[in-house]
C-alpha atoms as a PDB file:
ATOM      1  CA  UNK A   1      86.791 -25.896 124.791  1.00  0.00           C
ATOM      2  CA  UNK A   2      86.703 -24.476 128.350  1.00  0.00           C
ATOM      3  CA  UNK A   3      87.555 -20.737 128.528  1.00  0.00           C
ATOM      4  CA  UNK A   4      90.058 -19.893 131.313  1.00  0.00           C
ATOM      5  CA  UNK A   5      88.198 -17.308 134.321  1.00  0.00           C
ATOM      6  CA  UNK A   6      88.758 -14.233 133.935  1.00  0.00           C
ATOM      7  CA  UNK A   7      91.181 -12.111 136.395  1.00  0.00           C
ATOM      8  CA  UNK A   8      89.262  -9.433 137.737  1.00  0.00           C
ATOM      9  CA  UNK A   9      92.228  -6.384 137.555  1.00  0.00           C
ATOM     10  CA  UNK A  10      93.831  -4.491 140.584  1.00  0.00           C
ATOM     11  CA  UNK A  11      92.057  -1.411 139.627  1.00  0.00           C
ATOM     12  CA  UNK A  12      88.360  -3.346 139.614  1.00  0.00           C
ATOM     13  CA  UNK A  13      88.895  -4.838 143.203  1.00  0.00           C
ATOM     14  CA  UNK A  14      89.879  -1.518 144.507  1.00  0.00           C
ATOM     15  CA  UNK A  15      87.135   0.478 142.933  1.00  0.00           C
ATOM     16  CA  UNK A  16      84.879  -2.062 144.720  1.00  0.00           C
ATOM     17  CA  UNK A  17      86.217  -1.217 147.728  1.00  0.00           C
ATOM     18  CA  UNK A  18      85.637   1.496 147.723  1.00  0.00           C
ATOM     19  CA  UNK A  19      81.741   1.503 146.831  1.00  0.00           C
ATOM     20  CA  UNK A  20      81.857  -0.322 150.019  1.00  0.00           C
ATOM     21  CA  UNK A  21      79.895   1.553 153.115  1.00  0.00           C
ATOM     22  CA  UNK A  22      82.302   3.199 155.253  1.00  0.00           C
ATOM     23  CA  UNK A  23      81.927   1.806 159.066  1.00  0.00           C
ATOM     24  CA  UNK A  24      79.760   3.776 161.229  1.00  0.00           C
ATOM     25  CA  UNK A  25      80.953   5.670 164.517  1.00  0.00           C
ATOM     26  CA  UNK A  26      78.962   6.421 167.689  1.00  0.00           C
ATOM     27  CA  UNK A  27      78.444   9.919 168.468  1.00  0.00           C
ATOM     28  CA  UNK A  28      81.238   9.426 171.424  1.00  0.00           C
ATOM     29  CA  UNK A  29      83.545   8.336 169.175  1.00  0.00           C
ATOM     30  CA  UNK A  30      83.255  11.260 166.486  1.00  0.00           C
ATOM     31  CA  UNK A  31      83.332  13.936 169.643  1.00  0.00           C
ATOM     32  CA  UNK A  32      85.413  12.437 172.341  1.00  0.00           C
ATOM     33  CA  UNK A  33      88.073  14.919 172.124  1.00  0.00           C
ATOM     34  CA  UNK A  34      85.491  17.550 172.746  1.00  0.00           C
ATOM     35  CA  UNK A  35      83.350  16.053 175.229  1.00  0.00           C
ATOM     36  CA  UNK A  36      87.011  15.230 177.446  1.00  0.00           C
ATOM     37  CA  UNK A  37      87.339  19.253 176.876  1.00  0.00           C
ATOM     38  CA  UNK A  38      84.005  19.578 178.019  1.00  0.00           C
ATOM     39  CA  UNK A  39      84.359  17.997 181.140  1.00  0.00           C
ATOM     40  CA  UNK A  40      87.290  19.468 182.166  1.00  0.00           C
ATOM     41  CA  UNK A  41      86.031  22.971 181.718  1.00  0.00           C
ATOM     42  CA  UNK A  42      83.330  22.224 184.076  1.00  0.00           C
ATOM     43  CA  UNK A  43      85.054  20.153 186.583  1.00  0.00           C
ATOM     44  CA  UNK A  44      87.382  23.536 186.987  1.00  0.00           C
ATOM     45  CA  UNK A  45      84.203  25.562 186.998  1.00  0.00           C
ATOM     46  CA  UNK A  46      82.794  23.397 189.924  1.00  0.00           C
ATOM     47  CA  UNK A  47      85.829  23.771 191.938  1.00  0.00           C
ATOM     48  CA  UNK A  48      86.568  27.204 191.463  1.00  0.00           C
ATOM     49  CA  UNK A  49      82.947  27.977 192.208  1.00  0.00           C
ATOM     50  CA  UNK A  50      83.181  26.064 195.568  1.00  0.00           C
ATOM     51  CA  UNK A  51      86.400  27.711 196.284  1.00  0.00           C
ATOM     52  CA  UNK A  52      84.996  31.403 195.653  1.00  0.00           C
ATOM     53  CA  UNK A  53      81.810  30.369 197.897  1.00  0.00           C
ATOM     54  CA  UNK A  54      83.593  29.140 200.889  1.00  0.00           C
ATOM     55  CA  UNK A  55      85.821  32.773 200.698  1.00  0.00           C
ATOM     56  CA  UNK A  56      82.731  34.722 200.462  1.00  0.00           C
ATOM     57  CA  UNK A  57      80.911  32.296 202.926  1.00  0.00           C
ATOM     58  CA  UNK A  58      81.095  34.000 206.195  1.00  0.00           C
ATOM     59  CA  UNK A  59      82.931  31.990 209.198  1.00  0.00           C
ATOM     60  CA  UNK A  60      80.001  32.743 211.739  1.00  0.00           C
ATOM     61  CA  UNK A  61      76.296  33.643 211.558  1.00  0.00           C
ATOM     62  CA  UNK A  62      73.900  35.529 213.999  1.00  0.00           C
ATOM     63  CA  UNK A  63      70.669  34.705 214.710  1.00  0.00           C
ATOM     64  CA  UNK A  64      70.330  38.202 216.884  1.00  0.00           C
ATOM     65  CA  UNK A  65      72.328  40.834 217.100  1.00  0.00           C
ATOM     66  CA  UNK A  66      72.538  41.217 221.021  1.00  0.00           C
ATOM     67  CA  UNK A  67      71.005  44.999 221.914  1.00  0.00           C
ATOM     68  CA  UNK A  68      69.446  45.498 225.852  1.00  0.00           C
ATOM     69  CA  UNK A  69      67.434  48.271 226.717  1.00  0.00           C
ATOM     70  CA  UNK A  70      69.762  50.603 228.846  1.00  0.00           C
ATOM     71  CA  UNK A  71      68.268  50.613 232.853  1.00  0.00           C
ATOM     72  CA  UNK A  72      68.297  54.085 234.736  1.00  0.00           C
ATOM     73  CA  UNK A  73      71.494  55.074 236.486  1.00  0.00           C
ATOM     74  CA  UNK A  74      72.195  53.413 239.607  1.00  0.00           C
ATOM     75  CA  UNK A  75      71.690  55.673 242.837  1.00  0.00           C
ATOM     76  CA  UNK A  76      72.519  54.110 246.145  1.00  0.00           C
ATOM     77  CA  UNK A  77      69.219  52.921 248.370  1.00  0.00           C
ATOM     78  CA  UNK A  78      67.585  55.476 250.303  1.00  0.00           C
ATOM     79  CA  UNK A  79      69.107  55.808 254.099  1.00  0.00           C
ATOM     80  CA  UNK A  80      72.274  54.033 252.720  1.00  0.00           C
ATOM     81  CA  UNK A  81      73.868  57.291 251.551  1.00  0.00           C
ATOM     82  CA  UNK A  82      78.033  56.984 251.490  1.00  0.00           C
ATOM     83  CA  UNK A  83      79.331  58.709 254.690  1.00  0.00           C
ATOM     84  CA  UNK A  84      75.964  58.669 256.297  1.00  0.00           C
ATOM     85  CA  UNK A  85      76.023  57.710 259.956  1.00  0.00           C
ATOM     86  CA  UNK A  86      74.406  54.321 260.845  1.00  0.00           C
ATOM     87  CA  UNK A  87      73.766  53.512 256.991  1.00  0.00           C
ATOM     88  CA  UNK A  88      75.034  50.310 255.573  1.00  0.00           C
ATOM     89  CA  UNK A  89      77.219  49.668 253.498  1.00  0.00           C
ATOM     90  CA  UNK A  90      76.140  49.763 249.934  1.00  0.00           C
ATOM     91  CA  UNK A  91      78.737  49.315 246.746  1.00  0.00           C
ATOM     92  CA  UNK A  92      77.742  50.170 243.409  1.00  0.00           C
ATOM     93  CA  UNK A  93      77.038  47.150 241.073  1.00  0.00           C
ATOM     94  CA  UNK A  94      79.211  46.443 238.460  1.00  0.00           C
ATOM     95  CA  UNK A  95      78.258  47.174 234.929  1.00  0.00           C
ATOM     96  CA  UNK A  96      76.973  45.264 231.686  1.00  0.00           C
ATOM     97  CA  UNK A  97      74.058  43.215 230.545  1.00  0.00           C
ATOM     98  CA  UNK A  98      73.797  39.357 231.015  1.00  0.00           C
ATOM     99  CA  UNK A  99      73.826  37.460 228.098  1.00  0.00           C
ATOM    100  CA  UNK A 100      72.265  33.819 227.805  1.00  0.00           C
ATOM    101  CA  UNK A 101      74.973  31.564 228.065  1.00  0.00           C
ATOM    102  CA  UNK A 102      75.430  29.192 224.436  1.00  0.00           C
ATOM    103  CA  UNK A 103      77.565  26.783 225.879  1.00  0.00           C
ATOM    104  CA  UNK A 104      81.469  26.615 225.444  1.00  0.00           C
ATOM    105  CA  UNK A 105      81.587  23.274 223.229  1.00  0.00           C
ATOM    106  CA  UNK A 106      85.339  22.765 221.035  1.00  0.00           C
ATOM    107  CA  UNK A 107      84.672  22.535 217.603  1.00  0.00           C
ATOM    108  CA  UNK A 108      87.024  21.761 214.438  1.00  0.00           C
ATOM    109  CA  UNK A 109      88.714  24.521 213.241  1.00  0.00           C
ATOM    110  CA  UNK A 110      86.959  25.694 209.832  1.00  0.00           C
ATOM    111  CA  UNK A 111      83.728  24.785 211.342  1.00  0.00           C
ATOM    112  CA  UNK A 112      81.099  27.603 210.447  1.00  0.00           C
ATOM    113  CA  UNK A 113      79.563  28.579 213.859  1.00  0.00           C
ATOM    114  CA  UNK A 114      76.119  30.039 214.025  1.00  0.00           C
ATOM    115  CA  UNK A 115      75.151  32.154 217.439  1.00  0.00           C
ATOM    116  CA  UNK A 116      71.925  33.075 219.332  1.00  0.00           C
ATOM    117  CA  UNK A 117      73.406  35.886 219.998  1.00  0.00           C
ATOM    118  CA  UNK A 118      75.912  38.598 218.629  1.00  0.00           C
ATOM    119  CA  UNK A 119      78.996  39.856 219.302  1.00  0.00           C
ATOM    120  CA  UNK A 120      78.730  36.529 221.451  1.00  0.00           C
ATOM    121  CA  UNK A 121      80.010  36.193 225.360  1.00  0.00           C
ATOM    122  CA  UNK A 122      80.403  32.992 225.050  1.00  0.00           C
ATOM    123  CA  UNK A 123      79.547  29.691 222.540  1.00  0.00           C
ATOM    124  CA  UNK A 124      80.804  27.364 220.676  1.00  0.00           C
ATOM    125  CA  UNK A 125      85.053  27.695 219.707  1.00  0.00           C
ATOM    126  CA  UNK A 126      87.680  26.671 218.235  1.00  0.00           C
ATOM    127  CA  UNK A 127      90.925  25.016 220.580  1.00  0.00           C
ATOM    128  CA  UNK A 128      94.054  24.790 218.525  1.00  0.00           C
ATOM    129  CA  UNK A 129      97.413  26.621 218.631  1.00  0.00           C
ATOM    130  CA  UNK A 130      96.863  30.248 217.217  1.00  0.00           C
ATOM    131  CA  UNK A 131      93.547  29.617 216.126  1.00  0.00           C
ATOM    132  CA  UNK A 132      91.541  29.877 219.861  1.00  0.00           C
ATOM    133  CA  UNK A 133      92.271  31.309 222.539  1.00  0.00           C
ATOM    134  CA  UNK A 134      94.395  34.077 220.109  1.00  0.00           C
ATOM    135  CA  UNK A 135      96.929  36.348 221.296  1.00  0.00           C
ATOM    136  CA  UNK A 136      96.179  39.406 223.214  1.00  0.00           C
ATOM    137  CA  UNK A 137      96.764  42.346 222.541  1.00  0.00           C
ATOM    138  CA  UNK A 138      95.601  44.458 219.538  1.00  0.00           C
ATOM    139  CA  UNK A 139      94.344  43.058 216.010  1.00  0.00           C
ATOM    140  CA  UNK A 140      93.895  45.406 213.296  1.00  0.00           C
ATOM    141  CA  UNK A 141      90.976  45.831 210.821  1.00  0.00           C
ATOM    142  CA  UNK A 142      92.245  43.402 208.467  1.00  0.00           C
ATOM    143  CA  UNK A 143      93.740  40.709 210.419  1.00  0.00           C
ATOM    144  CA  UNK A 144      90.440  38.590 209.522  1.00  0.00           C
ATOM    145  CA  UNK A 145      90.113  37.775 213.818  1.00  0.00           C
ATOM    146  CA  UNK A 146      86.329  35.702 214.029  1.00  0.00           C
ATOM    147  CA  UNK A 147      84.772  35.031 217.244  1.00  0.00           C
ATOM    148  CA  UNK A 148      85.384  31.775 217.493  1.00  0.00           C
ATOM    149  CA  UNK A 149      89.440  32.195 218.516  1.00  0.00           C
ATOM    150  CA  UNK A 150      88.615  34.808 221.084  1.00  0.00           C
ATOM    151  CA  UNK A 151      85.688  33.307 222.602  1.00  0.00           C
ATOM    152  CA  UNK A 152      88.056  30.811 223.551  1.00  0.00           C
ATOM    153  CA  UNK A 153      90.252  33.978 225.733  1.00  0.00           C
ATOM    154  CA  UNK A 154      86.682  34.790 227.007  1.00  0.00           C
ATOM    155  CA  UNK A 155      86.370  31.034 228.172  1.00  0.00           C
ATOM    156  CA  UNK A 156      89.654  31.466 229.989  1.00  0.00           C
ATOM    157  CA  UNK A 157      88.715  34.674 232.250  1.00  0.00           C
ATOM    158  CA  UNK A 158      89.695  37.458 229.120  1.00  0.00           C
ATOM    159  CA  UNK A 159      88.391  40.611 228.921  1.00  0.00           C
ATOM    160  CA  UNK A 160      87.585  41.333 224.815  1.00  0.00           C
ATOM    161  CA  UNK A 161      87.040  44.968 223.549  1.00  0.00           C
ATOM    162  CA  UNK A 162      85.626  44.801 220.858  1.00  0.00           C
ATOM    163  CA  UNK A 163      85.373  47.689 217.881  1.00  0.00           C
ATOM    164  CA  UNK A 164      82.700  48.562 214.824  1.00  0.00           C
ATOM    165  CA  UNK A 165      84.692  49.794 211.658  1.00  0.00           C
ATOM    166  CA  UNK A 166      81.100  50.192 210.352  1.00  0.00           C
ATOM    167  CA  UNK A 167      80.018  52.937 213.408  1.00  0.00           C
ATOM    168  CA  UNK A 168      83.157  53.760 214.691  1.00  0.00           C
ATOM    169  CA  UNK A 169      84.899  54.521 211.102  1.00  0.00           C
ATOM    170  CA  UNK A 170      87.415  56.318 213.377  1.00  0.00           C
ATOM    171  CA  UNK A 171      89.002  53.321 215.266  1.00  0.00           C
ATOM    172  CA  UNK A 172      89.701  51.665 212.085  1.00  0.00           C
ATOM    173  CA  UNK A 173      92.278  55.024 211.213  1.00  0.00           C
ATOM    174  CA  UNK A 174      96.209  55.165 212.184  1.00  0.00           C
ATOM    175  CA  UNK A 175      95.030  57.564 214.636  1.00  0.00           C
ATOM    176  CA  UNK A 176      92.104  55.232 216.154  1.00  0.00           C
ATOM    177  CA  UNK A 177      94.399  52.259 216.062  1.00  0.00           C
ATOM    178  CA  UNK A 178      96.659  54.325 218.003  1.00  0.00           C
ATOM    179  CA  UNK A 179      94.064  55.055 220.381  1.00  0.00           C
ATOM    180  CA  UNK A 180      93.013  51.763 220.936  1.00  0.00           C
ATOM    181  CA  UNK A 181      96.610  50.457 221.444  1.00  0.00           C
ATOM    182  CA  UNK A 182      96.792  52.536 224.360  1.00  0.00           C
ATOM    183  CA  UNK A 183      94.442  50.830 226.383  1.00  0.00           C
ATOM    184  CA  UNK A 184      96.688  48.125 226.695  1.00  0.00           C
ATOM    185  CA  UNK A 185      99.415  50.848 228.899  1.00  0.00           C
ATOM    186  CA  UNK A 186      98.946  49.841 232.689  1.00  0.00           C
ATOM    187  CA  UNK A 187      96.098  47.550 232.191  1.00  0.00           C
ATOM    188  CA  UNK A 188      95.661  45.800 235.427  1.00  0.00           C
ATOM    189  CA  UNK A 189      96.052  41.730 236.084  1.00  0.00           C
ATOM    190  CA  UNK A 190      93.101  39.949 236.096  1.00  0.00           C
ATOM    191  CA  UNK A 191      90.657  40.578 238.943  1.00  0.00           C
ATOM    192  CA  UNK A 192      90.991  37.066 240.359  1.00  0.00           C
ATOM    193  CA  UNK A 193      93.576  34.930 239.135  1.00  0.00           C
ATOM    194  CA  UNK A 194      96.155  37.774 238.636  1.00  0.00           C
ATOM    195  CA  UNK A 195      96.869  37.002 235.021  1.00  0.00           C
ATOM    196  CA  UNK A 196      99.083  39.602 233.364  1.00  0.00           C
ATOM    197  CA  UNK A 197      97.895  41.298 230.844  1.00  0.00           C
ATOM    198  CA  UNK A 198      99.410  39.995 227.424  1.00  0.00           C
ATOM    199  CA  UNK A 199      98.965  36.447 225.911  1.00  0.00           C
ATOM    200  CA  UNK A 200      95.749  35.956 227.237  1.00  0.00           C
ATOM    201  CA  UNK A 201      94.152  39.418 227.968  1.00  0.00           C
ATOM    202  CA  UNK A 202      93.248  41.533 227.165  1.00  0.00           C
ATOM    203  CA  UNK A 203      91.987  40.890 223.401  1.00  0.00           C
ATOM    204  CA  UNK A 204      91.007  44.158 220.606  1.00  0.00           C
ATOM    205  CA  UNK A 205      89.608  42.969 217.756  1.00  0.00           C
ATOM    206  CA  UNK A 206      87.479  44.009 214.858  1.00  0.00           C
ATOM    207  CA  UNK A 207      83.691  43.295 214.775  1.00  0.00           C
ATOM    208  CA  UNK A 208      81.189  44.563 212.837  1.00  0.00           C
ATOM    209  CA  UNK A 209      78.246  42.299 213.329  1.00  0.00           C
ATOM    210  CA  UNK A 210      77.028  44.640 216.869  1.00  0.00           C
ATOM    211  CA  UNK A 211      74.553  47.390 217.556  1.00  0.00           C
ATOM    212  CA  UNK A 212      77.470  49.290 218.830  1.00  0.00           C
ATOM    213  CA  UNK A 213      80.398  51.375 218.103  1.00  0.00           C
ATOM    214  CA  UNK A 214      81.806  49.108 220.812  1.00  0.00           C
ATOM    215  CA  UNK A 215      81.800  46.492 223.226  1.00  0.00           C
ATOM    216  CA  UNK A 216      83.509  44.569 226.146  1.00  0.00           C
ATOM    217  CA  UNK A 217      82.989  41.079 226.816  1.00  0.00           C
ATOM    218  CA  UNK A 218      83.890  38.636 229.797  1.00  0.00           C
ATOM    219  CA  UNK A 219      82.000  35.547 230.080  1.00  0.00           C
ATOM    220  CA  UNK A 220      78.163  35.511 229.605  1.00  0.00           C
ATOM    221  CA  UNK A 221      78.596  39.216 230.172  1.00  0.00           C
ATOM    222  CA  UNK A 222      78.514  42.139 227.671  1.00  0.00           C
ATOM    223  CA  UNK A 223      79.479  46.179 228.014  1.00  0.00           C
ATOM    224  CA  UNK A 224      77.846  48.085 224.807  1.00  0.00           C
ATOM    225  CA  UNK A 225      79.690  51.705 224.161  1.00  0.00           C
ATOM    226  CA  UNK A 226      78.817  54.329 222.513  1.00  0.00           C
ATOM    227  CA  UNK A 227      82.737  55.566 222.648  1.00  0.00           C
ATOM    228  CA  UNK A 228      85.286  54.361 224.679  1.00  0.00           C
ATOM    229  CA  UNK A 229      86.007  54.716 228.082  1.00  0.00           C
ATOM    230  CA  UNK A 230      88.760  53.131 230.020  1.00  0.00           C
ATOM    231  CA  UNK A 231      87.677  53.497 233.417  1.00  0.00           C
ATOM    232  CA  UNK A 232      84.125  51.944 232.889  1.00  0.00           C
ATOM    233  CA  UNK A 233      85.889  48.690 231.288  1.00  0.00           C
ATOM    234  CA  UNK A 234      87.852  48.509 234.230  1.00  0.00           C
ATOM    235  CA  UNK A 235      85.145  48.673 236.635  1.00  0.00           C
ATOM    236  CA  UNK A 236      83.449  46.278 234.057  1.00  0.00           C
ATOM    237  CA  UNK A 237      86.784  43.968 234.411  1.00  0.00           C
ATOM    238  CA  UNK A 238      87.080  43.983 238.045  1.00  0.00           C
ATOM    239  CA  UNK A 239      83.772  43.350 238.458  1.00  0.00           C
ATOM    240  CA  UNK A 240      82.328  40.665 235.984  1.00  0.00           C
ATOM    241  CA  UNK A 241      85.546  38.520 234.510  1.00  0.00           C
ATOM    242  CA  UNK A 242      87.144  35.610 236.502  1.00  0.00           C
ATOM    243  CA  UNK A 243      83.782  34.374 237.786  1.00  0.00           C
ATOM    244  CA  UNK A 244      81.403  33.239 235.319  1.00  0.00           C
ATOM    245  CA  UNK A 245      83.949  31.454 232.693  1.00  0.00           C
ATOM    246  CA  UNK A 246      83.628  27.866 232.676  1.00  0.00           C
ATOM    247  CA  UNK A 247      87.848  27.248 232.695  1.00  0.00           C
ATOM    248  CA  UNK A 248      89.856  28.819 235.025  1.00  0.00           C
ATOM    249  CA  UNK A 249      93.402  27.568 233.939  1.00  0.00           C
ATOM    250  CA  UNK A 250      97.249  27.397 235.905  1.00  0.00           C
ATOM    251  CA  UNK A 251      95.561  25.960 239.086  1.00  0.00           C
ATOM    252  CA  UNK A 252      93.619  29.202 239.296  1.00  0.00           C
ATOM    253  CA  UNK A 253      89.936  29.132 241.886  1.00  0.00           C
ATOM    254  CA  UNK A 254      87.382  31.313 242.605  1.00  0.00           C
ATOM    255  CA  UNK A 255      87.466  31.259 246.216  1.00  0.00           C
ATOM    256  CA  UNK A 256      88.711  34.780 246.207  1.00  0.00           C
ATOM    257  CA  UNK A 257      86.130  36.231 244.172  1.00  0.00           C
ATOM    258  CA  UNK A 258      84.204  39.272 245.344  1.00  0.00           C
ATOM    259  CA  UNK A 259      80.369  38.695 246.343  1.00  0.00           C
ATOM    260  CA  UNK A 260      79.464  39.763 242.866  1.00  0.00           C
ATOM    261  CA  UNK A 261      77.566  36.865 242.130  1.00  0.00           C
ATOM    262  CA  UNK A 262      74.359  35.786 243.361  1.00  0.00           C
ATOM    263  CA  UNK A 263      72.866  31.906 243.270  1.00  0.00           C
ATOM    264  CA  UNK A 264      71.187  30.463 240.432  1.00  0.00           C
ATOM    265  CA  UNK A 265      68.886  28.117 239.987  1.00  0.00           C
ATOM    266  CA  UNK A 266      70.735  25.201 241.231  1.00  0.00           C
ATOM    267  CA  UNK A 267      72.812  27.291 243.963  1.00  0.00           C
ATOM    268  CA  UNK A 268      75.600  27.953 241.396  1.00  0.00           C
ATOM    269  CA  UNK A 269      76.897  31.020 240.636  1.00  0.00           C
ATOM    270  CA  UNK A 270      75.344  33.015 238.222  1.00  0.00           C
ATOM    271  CA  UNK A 271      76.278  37.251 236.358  1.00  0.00           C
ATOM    272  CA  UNK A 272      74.629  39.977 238.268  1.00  0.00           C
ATOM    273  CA  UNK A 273      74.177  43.129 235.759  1.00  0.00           C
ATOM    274  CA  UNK A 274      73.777  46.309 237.023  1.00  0.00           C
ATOM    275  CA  UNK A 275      72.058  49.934 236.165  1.00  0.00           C
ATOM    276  CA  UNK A 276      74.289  52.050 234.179  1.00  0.00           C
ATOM    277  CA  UNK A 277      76.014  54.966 235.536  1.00  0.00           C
ATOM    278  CA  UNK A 278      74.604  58.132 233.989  1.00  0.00           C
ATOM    279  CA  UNK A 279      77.252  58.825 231.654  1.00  0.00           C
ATOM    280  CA  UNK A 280      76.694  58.661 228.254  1.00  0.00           C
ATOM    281  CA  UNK A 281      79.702  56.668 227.302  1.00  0.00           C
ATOM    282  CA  UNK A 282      77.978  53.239 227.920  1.00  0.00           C
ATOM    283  CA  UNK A 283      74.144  52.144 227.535  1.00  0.00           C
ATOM    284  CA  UNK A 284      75.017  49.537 230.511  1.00  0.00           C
ATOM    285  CA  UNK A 285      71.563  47.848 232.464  1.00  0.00           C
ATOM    286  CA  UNK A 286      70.158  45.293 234.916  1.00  0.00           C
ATOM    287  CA  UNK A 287      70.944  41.337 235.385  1.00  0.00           C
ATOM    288  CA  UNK A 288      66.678  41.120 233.840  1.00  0.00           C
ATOM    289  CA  UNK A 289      67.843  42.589 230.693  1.00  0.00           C
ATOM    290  CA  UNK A 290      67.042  40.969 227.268  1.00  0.00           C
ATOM    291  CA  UNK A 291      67.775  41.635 223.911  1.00  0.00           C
ATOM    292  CA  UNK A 292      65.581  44.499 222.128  1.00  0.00           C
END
């Protein structure tokens, strides 16, 4: 007689199952929900840490900071006295210090700009509405102004004064702002193109990054000041802008430049500095002068 199998009871099978191994997971799979958290918190901590170094990263760099030896005050040539009879004529030099020139290549606005020389009379800028040339007229303190927008006015003829909230804590008051803005009452057109002053020129702007409390600039060519003085950046104006710049815009030419210029090294014309006058507003020198 043949006994029947036995039927193994729904309770056996599922007790077998579940001696059964459980599968086994990678460790991916058992964290993936924290390792996606994971990556997000440092993909934000990348960016925000790029984002915080290009704020703090400044726009420009200076190899040098640009600081001739003052030259002896000019006195005329003996025999060639004003007034004396027979003596020829002999006209003061104009003031400020040559500076070597660093070109006057357009770059990409944003680009970080790194000059020989600072605060720089010329170099590399930027050429795009509101960014370079920038308005003239007066910035303030905080209006963030870098020298690559108003080396671009210097480019175009512009005279920029430039002032040292670091050693002149005074012009960066209501008071010295004040002061400042009123250089800009009855400043004179430009000495050769007869440019208004206004859009172009001239330009006050904060910089720190000088030997200084202040300084002028035209093309290649740079005043230092101890304090300011209107009537030796005028002289400095009339005698130095319009005629080293490498654009002369509106049709303007040269050809009614003053002999302020002497030939360079291929017969072009090249900044003639001068000896300082004795006051002690302005540490101004010689064409031979070279940073200290």
């Amino acid at each position: 007689m043949t006994t029947p199998p036995r039927r193994t009871s729904p309770a056996a099978r599922a007790t077998r199952r579940s001696r059964r191994p459980a599968a086994r997971t990678t460790f991916l799979e058992r964290n993936r929900n924290r390792l996606l958290w994971l990556a997000g918190a440092l993909a934000f901590l990348i960016v925000a840490g790029l984002a915080f170094a290009n704020a703090v990263t400044p726009a420009y760099a200076c190899a040098e900071i640009f600081s001739p030896t003052p030259g002896p005050s000019w006195t005329p040539p003996p025999g060639a006295s004003p007034g004396a009879s027979g003596a020829p004529t002999v006209t003061e030099p104009p003031p400020g210090f040559v500076q070597p020139d660093m070109g006057n290549v357009h770059v990409d606005t944003g680009t970080r700009v790194r000059y020989t020389f600072c605060p720089p009379a010329s170099g590399r800028h930027y050429n795009a509405a509101g960014q370079g040339p920038i308005d003239g007229g007066l910035h303030g303190p905080d209006d963030g102004t870098i020298p690559q927008g108003w080396v671009h006015n210097l480019e175009h003829g512009a005279i920029v004064i430039l002032y040292n909230c670091k050693l002149a804590p005074d012009a960066c008051t209501d008071t010295g702002q004040a002061n400042l803005r009123a250089l800009l009452t009855d400043w004179p057109a430009s000495p050769i193109c007869g440019f208004p002053p206004g859009n172009l020129t001239p330009v006050i702007a904060r910089f720190d990054d000088m030997a200084t409390p202040y300084t002028a600039l035209v093309w290649d060519v740079a005043l230092p000041m101890a304090t300011i003085d209107k009537d030796l950046m005028l002289r400095f104006y009339a005698g130095q802008a319009e005629r080293f710049n490498p654009e002369l815009v509106n049709g303007c030419t040269r050809e009614s430049a003053a002999p302020s210029v002497s030939p360079g090294a291929t017969g072009s014309a090249a900044p003639t500095g001068s000896a300082a006058p004795a006051a002690t507003t302005a540490p101004v020198g010689s064409a031979t002068a070279s940073p200290s």
